[in-house]
C-alpha atoms as a PDB file:
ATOM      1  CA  UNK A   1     124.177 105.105  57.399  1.00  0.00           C
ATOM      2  CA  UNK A   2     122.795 102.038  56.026  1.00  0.00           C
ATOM      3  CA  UNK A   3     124.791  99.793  58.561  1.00  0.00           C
ATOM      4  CA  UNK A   4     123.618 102.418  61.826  1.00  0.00           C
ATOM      5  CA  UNK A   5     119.932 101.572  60.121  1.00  0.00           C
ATOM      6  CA  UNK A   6     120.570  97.967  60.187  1.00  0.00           C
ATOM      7  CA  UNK A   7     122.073  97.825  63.680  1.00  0.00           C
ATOM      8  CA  UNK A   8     118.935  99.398  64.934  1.00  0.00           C
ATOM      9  CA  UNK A   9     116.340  97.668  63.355  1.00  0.00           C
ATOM     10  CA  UNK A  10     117.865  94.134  64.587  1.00  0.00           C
ATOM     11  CA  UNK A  11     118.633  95.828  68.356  1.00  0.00           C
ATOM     12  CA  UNK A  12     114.882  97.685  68.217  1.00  0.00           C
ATOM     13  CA  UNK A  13     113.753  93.724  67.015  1.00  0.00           C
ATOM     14  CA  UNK A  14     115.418  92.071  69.684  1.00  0.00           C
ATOM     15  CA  UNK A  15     114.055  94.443  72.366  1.00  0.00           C
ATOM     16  CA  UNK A  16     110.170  94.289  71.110  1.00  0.00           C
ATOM     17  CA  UNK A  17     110.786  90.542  71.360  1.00  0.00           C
ATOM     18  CA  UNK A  18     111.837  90.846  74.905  1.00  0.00           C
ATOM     19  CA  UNK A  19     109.506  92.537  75.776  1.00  0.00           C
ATOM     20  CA  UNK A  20     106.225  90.768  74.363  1.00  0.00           C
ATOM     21  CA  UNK A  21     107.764  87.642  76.173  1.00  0.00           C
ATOM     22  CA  UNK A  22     108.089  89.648  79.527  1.00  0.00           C
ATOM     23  CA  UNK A  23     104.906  91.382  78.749  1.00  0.00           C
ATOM     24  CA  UNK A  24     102.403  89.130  76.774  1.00  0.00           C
ATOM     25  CA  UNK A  25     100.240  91.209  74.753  1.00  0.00           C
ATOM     26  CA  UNK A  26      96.575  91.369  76.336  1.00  0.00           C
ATOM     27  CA  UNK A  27      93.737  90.529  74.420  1.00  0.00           C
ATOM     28  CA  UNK A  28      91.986  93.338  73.486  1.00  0.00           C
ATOM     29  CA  UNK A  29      89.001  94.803  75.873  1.00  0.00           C
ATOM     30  CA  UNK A  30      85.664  95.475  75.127  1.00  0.00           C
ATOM     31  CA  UNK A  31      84.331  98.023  77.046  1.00  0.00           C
ATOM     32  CA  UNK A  32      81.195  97.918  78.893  1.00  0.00           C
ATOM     33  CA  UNK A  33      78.116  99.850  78.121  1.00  0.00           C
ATOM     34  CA  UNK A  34      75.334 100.472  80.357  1.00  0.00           C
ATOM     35  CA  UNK A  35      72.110 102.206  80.285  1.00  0.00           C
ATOM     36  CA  UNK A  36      72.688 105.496  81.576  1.00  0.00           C
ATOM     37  CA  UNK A  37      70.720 105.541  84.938  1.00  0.00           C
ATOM     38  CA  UNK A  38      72.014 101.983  85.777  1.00  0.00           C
ATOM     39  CA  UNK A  39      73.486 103.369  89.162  1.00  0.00           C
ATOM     40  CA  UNK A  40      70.804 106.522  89.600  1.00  0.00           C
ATOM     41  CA  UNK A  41      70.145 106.632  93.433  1.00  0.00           C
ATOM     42  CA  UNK A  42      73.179 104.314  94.309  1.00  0.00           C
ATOM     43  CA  UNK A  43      75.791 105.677  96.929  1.00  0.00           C
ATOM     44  CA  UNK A  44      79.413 103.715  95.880  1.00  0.00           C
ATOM     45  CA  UNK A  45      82.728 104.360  97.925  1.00  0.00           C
ATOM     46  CA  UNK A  46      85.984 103.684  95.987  1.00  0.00           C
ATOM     47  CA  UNK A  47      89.568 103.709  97.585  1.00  0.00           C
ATOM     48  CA  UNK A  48      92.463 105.329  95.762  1.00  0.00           C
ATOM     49  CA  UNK A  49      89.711 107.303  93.471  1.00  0.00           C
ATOM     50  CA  UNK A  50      92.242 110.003  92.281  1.00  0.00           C
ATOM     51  CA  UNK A  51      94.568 108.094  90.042  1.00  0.00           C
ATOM     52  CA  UNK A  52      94.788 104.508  88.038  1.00  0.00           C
ATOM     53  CA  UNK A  53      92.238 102.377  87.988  1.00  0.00           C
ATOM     54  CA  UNK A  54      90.113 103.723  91.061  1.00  0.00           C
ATOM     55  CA  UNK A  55      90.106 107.423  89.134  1.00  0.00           C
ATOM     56  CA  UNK A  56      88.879 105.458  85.585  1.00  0.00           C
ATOM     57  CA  UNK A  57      86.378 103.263  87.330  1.00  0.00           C
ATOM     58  CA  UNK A  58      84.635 106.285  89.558  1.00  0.00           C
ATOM     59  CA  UNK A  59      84.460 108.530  85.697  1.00  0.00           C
ATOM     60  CA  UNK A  60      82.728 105.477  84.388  1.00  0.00           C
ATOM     61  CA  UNK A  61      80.432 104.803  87.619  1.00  0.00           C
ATOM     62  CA  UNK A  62      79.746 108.863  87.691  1.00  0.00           C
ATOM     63  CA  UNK A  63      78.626 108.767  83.982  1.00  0.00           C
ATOM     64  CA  UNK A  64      75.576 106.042  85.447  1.00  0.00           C
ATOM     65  CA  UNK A  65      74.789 108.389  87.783  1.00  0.00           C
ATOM     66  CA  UNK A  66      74.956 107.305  91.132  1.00  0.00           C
ATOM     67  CA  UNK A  67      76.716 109.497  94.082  1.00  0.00           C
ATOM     68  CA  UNK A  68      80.357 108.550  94.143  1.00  0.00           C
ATOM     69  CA  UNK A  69      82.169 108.822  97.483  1.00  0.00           C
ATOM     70  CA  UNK A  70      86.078 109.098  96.541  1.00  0.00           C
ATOM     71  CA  UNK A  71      88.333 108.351  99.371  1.00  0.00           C
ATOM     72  CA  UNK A  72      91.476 109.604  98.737  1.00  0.00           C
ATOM     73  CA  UNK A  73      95.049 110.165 101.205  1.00  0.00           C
ATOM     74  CA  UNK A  74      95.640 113.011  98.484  1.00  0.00           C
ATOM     75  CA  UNK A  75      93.307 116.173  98.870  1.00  0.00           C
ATOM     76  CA  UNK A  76      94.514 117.776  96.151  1.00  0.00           C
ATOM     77  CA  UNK A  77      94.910 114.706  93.890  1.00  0.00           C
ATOM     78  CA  UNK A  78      91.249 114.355  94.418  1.00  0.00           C
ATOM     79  CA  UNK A  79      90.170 117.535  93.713  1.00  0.00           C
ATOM     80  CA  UNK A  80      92.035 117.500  90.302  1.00  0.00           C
ATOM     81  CA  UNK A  81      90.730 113.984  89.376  1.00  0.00           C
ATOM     82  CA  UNK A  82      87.442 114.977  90.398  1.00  0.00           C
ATOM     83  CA  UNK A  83      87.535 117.911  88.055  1.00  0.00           C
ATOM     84  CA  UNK A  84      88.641 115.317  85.373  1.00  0.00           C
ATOM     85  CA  UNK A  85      85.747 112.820  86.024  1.00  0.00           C
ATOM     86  CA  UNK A  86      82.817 115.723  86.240  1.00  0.00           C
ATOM     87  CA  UNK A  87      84.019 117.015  83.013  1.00  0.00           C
ATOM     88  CA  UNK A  88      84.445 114.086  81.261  1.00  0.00           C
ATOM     89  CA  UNK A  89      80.839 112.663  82.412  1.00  0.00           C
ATOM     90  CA  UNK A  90      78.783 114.728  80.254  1.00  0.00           C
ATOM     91  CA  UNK A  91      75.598 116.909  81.464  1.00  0.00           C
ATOM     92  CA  UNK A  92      73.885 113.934  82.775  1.00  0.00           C
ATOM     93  CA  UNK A  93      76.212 112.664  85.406  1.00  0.00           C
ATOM     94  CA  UNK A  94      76.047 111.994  89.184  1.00  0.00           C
ATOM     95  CA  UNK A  95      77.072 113.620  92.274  1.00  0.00           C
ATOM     96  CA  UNK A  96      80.941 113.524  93.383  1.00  0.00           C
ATOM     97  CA  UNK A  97      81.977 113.377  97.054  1.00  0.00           C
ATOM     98  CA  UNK A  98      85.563 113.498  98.067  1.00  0.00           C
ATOM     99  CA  UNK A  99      86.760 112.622 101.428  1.00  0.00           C
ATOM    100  CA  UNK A 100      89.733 112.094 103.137  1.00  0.00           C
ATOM    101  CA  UNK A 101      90.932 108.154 104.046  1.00  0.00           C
ATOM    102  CA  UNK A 102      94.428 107.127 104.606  1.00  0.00           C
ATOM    103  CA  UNK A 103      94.353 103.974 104.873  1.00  0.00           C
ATOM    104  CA  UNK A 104      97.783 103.642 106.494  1.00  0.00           C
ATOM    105  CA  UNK A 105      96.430 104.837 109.388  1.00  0.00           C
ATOM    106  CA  UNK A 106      93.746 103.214 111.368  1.00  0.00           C
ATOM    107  CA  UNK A 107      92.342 106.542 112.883  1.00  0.00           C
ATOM    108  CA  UNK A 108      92.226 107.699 109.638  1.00  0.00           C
ATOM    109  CA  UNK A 109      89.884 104.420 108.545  1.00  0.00           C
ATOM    110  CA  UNK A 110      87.906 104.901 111.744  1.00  0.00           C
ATOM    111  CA  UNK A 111      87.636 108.609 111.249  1.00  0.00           C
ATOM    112  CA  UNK A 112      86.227 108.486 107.806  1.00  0.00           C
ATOM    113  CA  UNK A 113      83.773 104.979 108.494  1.00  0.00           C
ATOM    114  CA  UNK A 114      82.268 107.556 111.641  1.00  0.00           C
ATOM    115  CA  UNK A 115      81.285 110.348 109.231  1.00  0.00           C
ATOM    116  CA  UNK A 116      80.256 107.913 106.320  1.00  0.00           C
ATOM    117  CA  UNK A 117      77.767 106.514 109.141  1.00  0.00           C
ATOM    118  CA  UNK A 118      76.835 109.412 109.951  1.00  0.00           C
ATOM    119  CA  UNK A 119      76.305 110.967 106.726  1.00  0.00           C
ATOM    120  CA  UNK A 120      75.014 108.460 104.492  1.00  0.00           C
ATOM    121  CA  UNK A 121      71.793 106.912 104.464  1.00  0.00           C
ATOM    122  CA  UNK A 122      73.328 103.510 102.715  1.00  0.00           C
ATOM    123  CA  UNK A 123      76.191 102.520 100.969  1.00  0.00           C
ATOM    124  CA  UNK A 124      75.080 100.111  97.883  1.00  0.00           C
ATOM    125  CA  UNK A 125      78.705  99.464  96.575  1.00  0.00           C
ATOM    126  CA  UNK A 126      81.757  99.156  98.449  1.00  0.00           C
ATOM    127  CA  UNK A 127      85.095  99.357  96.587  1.00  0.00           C
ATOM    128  CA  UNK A 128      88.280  98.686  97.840  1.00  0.00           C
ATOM    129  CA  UNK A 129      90.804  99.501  95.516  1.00  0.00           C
ATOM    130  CA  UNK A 130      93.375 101.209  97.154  1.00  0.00           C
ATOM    131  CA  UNK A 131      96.735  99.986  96.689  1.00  0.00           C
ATOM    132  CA  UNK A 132     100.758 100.226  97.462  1.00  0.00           C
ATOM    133  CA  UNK A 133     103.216  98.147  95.456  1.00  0.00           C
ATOM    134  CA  UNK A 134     107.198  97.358  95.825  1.00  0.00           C
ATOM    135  CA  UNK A 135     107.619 100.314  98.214  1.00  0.00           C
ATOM    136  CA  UNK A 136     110.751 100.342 100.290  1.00  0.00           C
ATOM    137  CA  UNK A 137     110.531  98.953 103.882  1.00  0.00           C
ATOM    138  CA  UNK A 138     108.311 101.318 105.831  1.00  0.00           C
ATOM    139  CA  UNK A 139     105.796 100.467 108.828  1.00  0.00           C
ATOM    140  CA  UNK A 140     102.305 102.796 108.802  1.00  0.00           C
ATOM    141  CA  UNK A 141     100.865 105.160 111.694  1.00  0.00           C
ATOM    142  CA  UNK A 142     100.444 101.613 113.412  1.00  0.00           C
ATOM    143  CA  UNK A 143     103.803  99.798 112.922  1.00  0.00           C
ATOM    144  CA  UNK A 144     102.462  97.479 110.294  1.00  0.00           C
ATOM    145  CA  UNK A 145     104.549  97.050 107.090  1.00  0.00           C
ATOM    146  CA  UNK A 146     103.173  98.988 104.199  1.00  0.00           C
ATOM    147  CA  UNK A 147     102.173  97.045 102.008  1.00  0.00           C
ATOM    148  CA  UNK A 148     100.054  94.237 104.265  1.00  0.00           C
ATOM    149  CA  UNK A 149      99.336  97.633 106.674  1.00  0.00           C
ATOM    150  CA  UNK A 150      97.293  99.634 103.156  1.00  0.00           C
ATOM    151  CA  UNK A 151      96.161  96.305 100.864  1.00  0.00           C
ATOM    152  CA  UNK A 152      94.853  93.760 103.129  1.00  0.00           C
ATOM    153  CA  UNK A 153      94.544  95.518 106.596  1.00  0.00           C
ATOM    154  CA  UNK A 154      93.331  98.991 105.931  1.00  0.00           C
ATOM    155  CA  UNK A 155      90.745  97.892 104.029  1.00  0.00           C
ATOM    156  CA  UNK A 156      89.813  94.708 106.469  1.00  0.00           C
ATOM    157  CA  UNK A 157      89.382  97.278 109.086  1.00  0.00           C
ATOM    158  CA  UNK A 158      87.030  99.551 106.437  1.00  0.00           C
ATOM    159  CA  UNK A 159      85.142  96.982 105.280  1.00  0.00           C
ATOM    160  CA  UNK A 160      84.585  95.783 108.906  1.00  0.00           C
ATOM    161  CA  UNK A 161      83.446  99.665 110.168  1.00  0.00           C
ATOM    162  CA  UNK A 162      81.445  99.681 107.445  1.00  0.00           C
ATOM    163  CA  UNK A 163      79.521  96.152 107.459  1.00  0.00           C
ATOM    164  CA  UNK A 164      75.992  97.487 108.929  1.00  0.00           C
ATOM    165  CA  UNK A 165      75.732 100.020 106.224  1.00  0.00           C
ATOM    166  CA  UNK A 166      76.068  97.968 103.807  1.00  0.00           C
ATOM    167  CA  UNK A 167      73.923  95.325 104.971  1.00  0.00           C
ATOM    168  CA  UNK A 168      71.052  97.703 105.769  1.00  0.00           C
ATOM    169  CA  UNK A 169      71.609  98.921 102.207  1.00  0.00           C
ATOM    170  CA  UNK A 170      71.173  95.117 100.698  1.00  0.00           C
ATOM    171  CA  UNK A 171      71.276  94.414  98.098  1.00  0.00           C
ATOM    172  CA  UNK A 172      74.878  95.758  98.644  1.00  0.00           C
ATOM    173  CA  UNK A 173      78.237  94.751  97.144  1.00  0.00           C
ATOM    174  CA  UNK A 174      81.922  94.631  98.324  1.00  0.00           C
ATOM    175  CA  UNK A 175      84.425  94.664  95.539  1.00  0.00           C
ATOM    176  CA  UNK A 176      88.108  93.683  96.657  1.00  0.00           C
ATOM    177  CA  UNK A 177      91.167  94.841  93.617  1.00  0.00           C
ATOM    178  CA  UNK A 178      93.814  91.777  94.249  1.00  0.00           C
ATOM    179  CA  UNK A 179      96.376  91.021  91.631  1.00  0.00           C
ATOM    180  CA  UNK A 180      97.824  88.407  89.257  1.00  0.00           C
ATOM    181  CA  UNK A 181     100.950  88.326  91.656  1.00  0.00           C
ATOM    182  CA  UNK A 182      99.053  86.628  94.499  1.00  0.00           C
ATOM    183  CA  UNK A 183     100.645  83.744  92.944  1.00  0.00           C
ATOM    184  CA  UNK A 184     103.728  84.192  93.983  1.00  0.00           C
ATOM    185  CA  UNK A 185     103.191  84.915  97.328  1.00  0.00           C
ATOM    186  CA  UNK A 186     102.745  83.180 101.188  1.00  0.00           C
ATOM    187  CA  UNK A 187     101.066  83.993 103.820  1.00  0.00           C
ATOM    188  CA  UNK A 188     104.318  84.152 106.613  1.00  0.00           C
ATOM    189  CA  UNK A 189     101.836  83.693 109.530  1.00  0.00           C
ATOM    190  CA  UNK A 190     105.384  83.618 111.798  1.00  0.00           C
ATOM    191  CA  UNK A 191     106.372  87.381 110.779  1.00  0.00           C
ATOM    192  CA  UNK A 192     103.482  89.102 108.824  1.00  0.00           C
ATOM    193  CA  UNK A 193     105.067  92.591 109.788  1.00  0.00           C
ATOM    194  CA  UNK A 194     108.381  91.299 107.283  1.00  0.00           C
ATOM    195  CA  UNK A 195     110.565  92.191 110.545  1.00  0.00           C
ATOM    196  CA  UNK A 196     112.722  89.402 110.177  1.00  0.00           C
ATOM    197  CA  UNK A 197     113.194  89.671 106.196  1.00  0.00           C
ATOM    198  CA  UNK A 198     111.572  92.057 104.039  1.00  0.00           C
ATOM    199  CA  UNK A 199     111.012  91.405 100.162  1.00  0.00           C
ATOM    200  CA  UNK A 200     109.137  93.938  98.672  1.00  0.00           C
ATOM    201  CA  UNK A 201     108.055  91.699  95.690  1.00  0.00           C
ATOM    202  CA  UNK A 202     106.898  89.022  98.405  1.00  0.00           C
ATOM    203  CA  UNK A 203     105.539  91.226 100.653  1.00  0.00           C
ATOM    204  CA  UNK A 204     103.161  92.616  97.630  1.00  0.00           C
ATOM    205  CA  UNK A 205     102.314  89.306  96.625  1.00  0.00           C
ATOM    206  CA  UNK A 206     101.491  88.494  99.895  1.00  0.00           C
ATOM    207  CA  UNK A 207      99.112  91.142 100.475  1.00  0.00           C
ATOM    208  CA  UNK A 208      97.164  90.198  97.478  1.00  0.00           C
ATOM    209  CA  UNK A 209      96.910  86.839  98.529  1.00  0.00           C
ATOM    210  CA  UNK A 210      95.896  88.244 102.175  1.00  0.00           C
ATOM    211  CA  UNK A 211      93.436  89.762  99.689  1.00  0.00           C
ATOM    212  CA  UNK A 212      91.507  86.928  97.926  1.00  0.00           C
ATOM    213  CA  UNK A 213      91.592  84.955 101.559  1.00  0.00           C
ATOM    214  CA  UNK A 214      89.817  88.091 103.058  1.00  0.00           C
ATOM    215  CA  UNK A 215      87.346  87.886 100.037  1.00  0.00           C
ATOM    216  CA  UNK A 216      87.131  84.103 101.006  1.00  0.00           C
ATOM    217  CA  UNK A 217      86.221  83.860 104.262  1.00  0.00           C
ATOM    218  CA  UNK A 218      84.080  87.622 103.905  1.00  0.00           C
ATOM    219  CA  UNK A 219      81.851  85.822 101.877  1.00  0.00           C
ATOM    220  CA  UNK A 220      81.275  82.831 104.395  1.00  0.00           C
ATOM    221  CA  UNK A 221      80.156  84.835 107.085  1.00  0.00           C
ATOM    222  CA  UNK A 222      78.374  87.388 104.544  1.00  0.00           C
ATOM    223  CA  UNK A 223      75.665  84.191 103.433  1.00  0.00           C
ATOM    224  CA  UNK A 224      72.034  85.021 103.628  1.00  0.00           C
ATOM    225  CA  UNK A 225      72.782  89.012 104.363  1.00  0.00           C
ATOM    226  CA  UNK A 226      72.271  90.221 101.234  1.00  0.00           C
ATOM    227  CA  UNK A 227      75.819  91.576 100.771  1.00  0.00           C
ATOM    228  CA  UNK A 228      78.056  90.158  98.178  1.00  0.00           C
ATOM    229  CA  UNK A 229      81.907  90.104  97.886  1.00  0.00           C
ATOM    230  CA  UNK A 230      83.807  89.271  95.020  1.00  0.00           C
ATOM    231  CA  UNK A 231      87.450  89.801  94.150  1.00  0.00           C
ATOM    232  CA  UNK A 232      88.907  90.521  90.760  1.00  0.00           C
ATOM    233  CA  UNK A 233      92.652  90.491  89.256  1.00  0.00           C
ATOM    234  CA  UNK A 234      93.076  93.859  86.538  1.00  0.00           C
ATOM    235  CA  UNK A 235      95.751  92.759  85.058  1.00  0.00           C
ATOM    236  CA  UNK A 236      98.715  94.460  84.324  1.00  0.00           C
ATOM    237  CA  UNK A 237      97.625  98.118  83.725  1.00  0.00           C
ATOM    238  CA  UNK A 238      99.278 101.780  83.150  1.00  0.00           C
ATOM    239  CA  UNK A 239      98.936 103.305  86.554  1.00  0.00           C
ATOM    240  CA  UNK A 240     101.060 105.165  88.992  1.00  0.00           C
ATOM    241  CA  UNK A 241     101.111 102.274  91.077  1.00  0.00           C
ATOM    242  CA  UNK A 242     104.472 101.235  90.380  1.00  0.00           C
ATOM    243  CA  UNK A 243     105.909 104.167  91.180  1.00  0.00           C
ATOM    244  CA  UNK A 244     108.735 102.622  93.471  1.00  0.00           C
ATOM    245  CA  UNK A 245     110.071 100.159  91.132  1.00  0.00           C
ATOM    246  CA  UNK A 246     113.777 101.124  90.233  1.00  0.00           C
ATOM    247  CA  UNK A 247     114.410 101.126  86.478  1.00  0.00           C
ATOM    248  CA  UNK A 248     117.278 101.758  84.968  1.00  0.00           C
ATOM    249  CA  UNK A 249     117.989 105.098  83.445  1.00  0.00           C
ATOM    250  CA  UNK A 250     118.291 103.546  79.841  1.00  0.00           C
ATOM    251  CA  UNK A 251     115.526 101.515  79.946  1.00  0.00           C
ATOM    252  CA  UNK A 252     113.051 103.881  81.080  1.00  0.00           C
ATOM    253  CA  UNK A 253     112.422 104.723  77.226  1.00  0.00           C
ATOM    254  CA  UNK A 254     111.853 101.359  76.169  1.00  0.00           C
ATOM    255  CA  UNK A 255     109.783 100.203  79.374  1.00  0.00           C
ATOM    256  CA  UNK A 256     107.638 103.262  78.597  1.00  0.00           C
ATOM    257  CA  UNK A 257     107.050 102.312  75.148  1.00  0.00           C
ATOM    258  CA  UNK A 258     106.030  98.762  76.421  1.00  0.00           C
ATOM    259  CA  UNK A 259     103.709  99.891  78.766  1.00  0.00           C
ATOM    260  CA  UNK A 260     101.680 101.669  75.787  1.00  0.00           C
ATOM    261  CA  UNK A 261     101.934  98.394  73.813  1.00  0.00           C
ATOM    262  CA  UNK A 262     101.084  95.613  76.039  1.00  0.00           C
ATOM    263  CA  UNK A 263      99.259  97.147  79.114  1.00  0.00           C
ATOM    264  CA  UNK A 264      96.151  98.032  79.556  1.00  0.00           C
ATOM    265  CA  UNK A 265      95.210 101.564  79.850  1.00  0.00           C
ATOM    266  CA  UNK A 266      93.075 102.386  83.577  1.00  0.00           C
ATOM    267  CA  UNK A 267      89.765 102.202  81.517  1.00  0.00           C
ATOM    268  CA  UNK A 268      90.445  99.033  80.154  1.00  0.00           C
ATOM    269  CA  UNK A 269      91.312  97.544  83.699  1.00  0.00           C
ATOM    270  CA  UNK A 270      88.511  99.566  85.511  1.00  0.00           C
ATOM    271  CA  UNK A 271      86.363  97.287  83.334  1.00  0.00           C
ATOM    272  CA  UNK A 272      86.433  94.286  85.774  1.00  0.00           C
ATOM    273  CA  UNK A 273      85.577  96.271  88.891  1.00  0.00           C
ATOM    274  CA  UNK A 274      82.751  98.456  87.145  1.00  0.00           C
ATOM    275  CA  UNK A 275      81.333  94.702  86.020  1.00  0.00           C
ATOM    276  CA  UNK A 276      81.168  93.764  89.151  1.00  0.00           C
ATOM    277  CA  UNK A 277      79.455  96.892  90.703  1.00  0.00           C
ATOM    278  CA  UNK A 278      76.918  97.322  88.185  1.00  0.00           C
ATOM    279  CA  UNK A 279      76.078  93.998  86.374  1.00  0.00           C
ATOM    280  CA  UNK A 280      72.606  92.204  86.784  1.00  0.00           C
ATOM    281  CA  UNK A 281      74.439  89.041  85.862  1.00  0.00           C
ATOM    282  CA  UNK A 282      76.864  89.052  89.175  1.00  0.00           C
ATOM    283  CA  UNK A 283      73.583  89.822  91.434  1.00  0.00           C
ATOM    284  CA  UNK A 284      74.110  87.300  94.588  1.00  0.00           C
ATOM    285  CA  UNK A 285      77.473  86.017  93.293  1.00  0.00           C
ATOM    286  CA  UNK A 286      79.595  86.221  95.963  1.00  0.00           C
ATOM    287  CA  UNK A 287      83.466  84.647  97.155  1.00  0.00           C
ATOM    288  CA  UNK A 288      84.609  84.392  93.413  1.00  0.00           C
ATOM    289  CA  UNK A 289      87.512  85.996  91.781  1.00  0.00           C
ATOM    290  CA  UNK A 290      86.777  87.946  88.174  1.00  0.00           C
ATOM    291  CA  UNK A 291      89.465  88.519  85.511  1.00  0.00           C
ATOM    292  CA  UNK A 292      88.374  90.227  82.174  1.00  0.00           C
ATOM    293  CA  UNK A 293      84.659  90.379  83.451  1.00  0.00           C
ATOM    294  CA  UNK A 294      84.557  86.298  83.763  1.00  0.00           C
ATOM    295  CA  UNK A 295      85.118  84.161  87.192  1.00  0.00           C
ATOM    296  CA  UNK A 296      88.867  83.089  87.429  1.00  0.00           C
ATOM    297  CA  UNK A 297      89.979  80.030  88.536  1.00  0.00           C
ATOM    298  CA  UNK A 298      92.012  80.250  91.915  1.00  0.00           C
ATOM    299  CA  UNK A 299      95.455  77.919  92.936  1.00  0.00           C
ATOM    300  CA  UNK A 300      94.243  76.325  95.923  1.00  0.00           C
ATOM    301  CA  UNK A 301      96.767  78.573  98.382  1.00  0.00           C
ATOM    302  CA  UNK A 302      93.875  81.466  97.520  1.00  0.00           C
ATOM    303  CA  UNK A 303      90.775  79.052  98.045  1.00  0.00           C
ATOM    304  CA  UNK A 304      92.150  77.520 101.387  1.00  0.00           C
ATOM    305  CA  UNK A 305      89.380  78.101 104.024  1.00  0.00           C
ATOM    306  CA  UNK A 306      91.947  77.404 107.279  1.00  0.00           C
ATOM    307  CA  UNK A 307      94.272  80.010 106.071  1.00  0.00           C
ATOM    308  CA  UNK A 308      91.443  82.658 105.427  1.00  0.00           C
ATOM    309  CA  UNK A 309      90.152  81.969 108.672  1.00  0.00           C
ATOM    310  CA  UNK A 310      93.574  81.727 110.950  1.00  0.00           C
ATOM    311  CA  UNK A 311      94.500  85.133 109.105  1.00  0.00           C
ATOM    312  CA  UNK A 312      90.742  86.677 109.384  1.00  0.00           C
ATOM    313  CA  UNK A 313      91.699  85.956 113.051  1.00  0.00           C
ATOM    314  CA  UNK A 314      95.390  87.809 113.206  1.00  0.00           C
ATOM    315  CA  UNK A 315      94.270  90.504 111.249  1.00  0.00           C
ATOM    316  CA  UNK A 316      91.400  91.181 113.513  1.00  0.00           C
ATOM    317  CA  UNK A 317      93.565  91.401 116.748  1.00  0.00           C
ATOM    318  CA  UNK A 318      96.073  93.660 114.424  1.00  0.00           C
ATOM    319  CA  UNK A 319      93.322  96.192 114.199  1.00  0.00           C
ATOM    320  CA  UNK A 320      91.893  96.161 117.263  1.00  0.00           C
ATOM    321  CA  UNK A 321      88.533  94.539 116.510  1.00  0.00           C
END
């Protein structure tokens, strides 16, 4: 018995070291507190609102009482996250909206921009969140490849449709959810679709990239309308989101256990994104990239105006602006 003990205290060892070296343990997060009727009379819009980080940032915004527009693919989802915000809120909460947005399909972005313009009086906080990660090869309603076809150009065209809102509504802000992984990815301006050769870790990477250049060149063209956009990087974080990643049968134990040591939970990454819709000290900040509530320094592939301008072009045509 003493041996089997042994065995698996040096095997358990040798894992937990593995895995703090794959997963570096994050600094712990302090989470934000605002005076309750920060956000009263606001109107925000968050993407992917029923799960991860877009569910834990709308149950923090809804506490600050603003109206919270959740657009959601996932009815249902929504309805049952909804419940889970409203009663988590407290008595003195705001109002929660839920409509419908797929944003793999550009009807379904144009559809839901019409009846926000039609409905709503302003929009003071636009947040993209929405997101897709390692998914097998798959092109969208439109023939796009997933992952470029829900991060970057789903939410291009949104943001686009929903541009005079928001500037009638200044002071107004755009938040855009990139990732850490932008780093390892390339704009492939010769086959942006991944027809030729598909990576699903690339194309990911990519699309957060396409992300921060979008943020980039949004900015630019945003100066002097009283509209801000800023990007931010979570993290790695507990969510759903990577849902099509294959693990292993025996490892799913351990990898779940290391996801409750050294990732953040959704609150603790909604932190970033709630900063920057809420703060007094990001007012007229605009075209940086937060981490952890503080600007983030950029590698010069995500800061390169050409490239955010040549791709602000392509991904116009791709959505029929």
């Amino acid at each position: 018995m003493s041996i089997a003990v042994l065995i698996a205290a040096v095997v358990g060892g040798g894992v937990l070291l593995f895995l703090r070296r794959l997963f570096p343990q994050q600094k712990a997060v302090k989470l934000l507190q605002y005076p309750a009727d920060t956000m009263r009379g606001k109107t925000v819009i968050v993407t992917g609102a029923n799960s991860g980080i877009g569910k834990a940032v709308s149950a923090e915004l809804v506490k600050l009482q603003p109206r919270v527009i959740m657009a959601c693919r996932d009815r249902r989802s929504a309805e049952e996250a909804a419940q889970d915000i409203k009663k988590e809120a407290g008595p003195e909460q705001g109002q929660v909206v839920i409509k419908h947005l797929d944003l793999a399909s550009l009807k379904s972005v144009r559809e839901f921009c019409e009846e926000i313009n039609k409905e709503e009086s302003k929009i003071d906080v636009l947040i993209n969140n929405a997101g897709i990660y390692q998914c097998p090869y798959t092109k969208t309603e439109d023939g796009f490849e997933m992952q470029l076809g829900v991060n970057h150009l789903g939410h291009f065209l949104l943001t686009h449709l929903l541009l005079d809102i928001l500037k009638a509504s200044a002071p107004s802000r755009i938040v855009v959810v990139s990732s850490k992984l932008y780093k390892h990815g390339q704009i492939n301006f010769d086959d942006l679709n991944s027809e030729n050769n598909y990576d699903k870790a690339a194309c990911y990477s990519q699309s957060k990239l396409a992300n921060l250049l979008f943020t980039l060149e949004l900015a630019r063209q945003l100066e002097g309308s009283g509209v801000t956009v800023n990007a931010l990087t979570p993290g790695i974080v507990r969510t759903r989101l990577g849902r099509h990643v294959q693990i292993p049968f025996l490892a799913k134990p351990l990898f779940h256990l290391a996801s409750f040591v050294f990732f953040k939970s959704p609150l603790e990454g909604a932190q970033t994104p709630l900063y920057l819709a809420c703060s007094p000290e990001v007012e007229g900040v605009s075209g940086k990239c937060f981490a952890n509530c503080t600007e983030e320094e950029l590698m010069p592939k995500a800061t390169d105006e050409q490239a955010a301008k040549k791709l602000w072009d392509i991904s116009r045509r791709m959505v029929g602006l």
